[in-house]
C-alpha atoms as a PDB file:
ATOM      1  CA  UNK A   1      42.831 129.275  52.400  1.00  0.00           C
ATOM      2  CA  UNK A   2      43.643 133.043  52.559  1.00  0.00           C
ATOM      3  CA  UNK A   3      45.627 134.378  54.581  1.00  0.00           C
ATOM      4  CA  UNK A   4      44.921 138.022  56.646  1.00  0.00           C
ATOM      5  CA  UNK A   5      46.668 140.970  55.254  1.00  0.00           C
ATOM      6  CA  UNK A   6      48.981 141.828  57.694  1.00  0.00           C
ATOM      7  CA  UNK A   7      50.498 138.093  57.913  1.00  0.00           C
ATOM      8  CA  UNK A   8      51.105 138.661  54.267  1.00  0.00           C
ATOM      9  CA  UNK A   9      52.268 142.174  54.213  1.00  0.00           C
ATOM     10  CA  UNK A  10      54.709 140.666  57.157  1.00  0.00           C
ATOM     11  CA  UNK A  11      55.681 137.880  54.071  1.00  0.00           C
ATOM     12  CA  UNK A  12      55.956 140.271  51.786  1.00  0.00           C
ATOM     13  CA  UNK A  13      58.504 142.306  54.056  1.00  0.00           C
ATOM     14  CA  UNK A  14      60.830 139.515  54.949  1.00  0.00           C
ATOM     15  CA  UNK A  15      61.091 138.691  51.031  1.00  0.00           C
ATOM     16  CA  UNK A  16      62.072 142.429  50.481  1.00  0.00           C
ATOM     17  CA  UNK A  17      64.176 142.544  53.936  1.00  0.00           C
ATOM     18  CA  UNK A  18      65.835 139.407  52.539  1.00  0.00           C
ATOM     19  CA  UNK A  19      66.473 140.548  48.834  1.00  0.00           C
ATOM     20  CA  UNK A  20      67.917 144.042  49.896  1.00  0.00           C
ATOM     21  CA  UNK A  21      70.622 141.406  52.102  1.00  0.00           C
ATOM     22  CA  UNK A  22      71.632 139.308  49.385  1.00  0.00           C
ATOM     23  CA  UNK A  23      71.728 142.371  47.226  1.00  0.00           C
ATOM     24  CA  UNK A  24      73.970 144.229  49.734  1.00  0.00           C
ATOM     25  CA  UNK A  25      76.086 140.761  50.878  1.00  0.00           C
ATOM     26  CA  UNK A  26      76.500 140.305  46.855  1.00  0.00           C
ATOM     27  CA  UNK A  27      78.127 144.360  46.154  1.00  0.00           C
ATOM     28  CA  UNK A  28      80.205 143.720  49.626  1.00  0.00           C
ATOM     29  CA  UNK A  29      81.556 140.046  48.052  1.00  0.00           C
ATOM     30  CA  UNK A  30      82.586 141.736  44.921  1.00  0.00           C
ATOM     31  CA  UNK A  31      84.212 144.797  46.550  1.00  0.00           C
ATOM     32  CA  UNK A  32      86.024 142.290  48.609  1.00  0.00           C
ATOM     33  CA  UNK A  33      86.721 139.927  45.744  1.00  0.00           C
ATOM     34  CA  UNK A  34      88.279 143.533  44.010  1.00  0.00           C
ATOM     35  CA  UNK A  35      90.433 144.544  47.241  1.00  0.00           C
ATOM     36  CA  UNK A  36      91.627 141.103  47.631  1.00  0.00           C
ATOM     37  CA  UNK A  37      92.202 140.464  43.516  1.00  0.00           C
ATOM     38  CA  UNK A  38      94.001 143.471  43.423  1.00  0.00           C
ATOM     39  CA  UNK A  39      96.100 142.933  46.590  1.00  0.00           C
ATOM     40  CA  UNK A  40      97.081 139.842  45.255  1.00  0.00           C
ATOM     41  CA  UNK A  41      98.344 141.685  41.892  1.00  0.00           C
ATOM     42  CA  UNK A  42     100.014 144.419  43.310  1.00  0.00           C
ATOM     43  CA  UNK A  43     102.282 141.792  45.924  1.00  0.00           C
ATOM     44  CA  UNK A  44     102.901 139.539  42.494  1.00  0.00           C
ATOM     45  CA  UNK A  45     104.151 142.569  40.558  1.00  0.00           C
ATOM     46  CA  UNK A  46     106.593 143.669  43.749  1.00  0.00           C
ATOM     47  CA  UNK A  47     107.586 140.023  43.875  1.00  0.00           C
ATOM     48  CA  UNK A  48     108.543 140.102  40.167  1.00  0.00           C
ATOM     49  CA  UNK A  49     110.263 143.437  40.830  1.00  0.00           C
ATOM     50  CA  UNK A  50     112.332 141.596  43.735  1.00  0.00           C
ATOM     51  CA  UNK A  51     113.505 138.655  41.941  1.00  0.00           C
ATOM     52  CA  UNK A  52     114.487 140.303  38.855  1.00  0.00           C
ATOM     53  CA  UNK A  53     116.408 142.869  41.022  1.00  0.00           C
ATOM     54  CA  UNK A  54     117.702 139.989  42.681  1.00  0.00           C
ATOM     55  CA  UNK A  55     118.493 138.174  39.224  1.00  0.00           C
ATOM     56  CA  UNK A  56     120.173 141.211  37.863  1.00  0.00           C
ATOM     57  CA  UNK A  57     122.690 141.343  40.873  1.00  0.00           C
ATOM     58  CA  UNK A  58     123.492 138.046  41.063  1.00  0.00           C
ATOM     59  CA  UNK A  59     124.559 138.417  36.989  1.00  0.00           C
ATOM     60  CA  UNK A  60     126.014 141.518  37.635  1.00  0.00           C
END
């Protein structure tokens, strides 16, 4: 069975259409993922910084 040209061009378009998303949703996740990892990093390190100021006038 073969199918007409334009129902396959219309296939053909979706897969594309449908790529380009997953392409797109996949650079967005990792930019997240980035924002997010390094959010996570930067309240650790001021954490750190607290509690050893903390520390360090509790000793002193």
């Amino acid at each position: 069975m073969l199918l007409p040209p334009s129902t396959l061009f219309s296939a053909t378009v979706a897969v594309k259409t449908t790529a380009a998303h997953y392409t797109t949703t996949s650079a967005c996740n990792k930019h997240l993922n980035l924002i997010v990892t390094e959010h996570v990093t930067t309240t650790v390190i001021s954490l750190k910084r607290r509690i050893s100021s903390v520390m360090s006038l509790a000793a002193g």
